[in-house]
N, C-alpha and C. Protein backbone atom coordinates (compact mmCIF):
# COMPACT_ATOMS: atom_id res chain seq x y z
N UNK A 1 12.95 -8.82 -27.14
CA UNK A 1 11.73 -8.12 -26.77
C UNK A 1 11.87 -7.66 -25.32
N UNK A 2 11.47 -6.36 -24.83
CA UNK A 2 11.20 -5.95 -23.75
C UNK A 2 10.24 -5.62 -23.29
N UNK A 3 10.49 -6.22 -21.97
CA UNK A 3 9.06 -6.62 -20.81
C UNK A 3 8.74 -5.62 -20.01
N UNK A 4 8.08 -4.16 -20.05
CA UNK A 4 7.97 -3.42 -19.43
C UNK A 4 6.71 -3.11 -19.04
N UNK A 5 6.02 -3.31 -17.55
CA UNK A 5 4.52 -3.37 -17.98
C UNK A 5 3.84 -1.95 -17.66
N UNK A 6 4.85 -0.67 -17.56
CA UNK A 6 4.53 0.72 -17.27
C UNK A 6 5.04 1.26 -19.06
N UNK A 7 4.83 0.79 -20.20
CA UNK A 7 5.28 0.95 -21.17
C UNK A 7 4.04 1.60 -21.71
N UNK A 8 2.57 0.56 -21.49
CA UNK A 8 1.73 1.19 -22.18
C UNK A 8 1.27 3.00 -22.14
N UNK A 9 1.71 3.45 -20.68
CA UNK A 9 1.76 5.13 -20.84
C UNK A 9 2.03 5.85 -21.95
N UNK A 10 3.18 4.58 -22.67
CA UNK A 10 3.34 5.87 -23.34
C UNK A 10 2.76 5.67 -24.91
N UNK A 11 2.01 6.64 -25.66
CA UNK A 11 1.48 6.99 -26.65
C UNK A 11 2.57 6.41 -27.75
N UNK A 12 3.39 6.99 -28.21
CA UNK A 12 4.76 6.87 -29.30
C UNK A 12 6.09 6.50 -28.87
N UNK A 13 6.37 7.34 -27.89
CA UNK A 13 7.86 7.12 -27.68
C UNK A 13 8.03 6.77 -26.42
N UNK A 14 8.92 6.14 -25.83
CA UNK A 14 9.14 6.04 -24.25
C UNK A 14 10.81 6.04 -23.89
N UNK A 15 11.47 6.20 -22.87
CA UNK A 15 12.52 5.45 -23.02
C UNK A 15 12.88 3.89 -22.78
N UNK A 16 14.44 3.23 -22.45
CA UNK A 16 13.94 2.14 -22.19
C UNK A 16 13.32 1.51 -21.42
N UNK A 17 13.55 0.27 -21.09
CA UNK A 17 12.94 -0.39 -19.84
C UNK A 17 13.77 -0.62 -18.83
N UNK A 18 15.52 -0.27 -19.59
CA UNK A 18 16.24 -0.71 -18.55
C UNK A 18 17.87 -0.56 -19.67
N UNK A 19 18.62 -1.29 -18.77
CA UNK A 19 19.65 -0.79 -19.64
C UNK A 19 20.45 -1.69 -20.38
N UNK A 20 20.42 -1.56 -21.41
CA UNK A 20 21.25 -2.66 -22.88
C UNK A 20 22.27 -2.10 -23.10
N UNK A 21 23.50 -2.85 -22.69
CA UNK A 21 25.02 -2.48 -22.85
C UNK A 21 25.92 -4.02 -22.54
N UNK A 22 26.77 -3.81 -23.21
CA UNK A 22 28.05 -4.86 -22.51
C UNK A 22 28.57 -4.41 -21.54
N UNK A 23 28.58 -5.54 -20.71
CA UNK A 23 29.67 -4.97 -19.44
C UNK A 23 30.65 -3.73 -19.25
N UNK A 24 31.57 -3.57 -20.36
CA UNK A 24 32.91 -3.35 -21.08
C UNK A 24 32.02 -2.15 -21.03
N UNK A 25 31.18 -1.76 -21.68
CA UNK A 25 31.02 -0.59 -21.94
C UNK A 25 30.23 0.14 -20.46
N UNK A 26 29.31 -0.46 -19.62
CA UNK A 26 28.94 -0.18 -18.48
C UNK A 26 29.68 0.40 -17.74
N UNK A 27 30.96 -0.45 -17.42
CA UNK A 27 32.10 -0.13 -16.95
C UNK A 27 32.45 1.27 -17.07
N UNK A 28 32.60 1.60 -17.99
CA UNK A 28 33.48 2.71 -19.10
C UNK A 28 32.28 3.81 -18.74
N UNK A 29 31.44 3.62 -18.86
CA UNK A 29 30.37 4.50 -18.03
C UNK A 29 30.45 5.05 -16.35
N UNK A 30 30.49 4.10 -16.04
CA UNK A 30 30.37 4.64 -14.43
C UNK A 30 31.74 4.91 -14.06
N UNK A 31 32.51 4.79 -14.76
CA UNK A 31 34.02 5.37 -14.64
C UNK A 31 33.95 6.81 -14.97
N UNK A 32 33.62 6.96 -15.98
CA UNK A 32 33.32 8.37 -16.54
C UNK A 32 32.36 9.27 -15.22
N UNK A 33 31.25 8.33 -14.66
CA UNK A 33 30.59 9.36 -13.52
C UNK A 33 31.19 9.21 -12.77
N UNK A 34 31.75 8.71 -12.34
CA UNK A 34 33.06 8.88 -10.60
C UNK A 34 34.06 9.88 -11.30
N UNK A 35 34.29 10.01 -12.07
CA UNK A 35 35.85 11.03 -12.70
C UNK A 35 34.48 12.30 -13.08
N UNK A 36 33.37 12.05 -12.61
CA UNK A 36 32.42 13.87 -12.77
C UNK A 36 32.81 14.01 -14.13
N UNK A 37 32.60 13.02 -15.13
CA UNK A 37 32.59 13.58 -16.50
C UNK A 37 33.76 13.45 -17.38
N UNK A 38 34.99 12.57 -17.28
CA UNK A 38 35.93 12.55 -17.85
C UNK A 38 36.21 10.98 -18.12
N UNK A 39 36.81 10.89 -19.17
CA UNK A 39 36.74 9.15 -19.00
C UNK A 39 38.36 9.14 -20.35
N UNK A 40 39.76 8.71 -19.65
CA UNK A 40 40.29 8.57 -20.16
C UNK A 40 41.11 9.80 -20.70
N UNK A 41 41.24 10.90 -19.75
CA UNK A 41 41.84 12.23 -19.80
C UNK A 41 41.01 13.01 -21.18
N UNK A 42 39.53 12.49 -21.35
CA UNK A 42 39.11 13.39 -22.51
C UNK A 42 37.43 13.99 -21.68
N UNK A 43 37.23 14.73 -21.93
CA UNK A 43 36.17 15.43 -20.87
C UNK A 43 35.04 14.78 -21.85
N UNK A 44 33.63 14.30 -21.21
CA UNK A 44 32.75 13.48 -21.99
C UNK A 44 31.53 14.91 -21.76
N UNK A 45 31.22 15.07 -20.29
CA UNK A 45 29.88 15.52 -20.01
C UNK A 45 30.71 16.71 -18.79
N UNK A 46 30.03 17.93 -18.83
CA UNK A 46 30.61 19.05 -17.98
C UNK A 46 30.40 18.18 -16.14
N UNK A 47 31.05 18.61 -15.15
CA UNK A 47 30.87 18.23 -14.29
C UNK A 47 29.74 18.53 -13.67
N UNK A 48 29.18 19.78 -14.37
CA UNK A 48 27.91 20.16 -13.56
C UNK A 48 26.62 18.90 -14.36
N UNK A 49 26.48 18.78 -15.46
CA UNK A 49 26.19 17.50 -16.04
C UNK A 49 25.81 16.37 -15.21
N UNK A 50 27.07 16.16 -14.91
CA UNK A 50 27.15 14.33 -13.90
C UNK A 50 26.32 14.97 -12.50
N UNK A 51 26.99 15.94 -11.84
CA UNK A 51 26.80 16.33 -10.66
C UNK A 51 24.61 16.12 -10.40
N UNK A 52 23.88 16.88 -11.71
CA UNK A 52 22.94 17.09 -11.73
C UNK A 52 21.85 15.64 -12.52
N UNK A 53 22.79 14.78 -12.83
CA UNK A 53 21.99 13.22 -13.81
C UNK A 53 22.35 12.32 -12.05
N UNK A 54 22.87 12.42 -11.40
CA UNK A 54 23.67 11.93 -10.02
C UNK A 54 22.80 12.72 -8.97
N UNK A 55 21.87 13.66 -9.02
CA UNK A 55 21.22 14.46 -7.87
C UNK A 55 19.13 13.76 -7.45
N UNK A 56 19.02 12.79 -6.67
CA UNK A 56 18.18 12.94 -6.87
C UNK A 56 17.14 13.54 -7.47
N UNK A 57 15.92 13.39 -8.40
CA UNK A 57 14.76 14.26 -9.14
C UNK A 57 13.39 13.84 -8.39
N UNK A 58 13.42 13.04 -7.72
CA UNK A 58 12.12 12.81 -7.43
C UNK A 58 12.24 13.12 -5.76
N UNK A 59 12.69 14.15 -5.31
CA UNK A 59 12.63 14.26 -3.71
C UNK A 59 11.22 13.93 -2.50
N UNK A 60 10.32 13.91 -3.45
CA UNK A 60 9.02 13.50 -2.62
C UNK A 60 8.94 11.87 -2.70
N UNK A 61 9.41 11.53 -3.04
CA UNK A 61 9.30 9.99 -2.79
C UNK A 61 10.20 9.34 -1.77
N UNK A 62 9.77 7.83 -1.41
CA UNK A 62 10.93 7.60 -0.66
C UNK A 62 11.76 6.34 -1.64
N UNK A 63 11.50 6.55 -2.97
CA UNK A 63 12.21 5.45 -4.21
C UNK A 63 13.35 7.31 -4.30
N UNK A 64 14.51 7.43 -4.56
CA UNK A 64 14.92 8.66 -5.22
C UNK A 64 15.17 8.09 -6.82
N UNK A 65 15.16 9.18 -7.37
CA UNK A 65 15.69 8.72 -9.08
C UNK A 65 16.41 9.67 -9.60
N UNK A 66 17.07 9.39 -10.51
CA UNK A 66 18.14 10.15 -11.09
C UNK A 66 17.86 10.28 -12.41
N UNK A 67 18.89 10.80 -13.27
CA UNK A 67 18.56 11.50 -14.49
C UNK A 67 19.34 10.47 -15.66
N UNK A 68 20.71 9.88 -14.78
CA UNK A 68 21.54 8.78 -15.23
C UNK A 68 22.09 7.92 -14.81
């Protein structure tokens, strides 16, 4: 069960609360965003992709957030 107490906003759908992965695969993730989208000489996500999930979205705050 997940404990999210900004959950009730949402009506139907939300995303998560946070992030559910094995290590192993975490890993394999943020490898892929330092290589701007490639993970293992096979291209995953365009570089403009990473560049823009990696760019701050919330510039009026002083929390920044990202897209990934």
């Amino acid at each position: 069960m997940v404990h999210d107490e900004n959950s009730f906003t949402f009506t139907e759908e939300g995303g998560g609360a946070g992030l559910f992965s094995t290590a192993k695969d975490l890993h394999q993730y943020t490898q892929m965003l330092l290589k701007e989208g490639e993970l293992n000489g096979v291209r995953i996500l365009t570089q403009e992709s990473v560049l823009e999930m990696l760019k701050n979205q919330n510039p009026l705050s002083l929390t920044p957030r990202g897209l990934g």
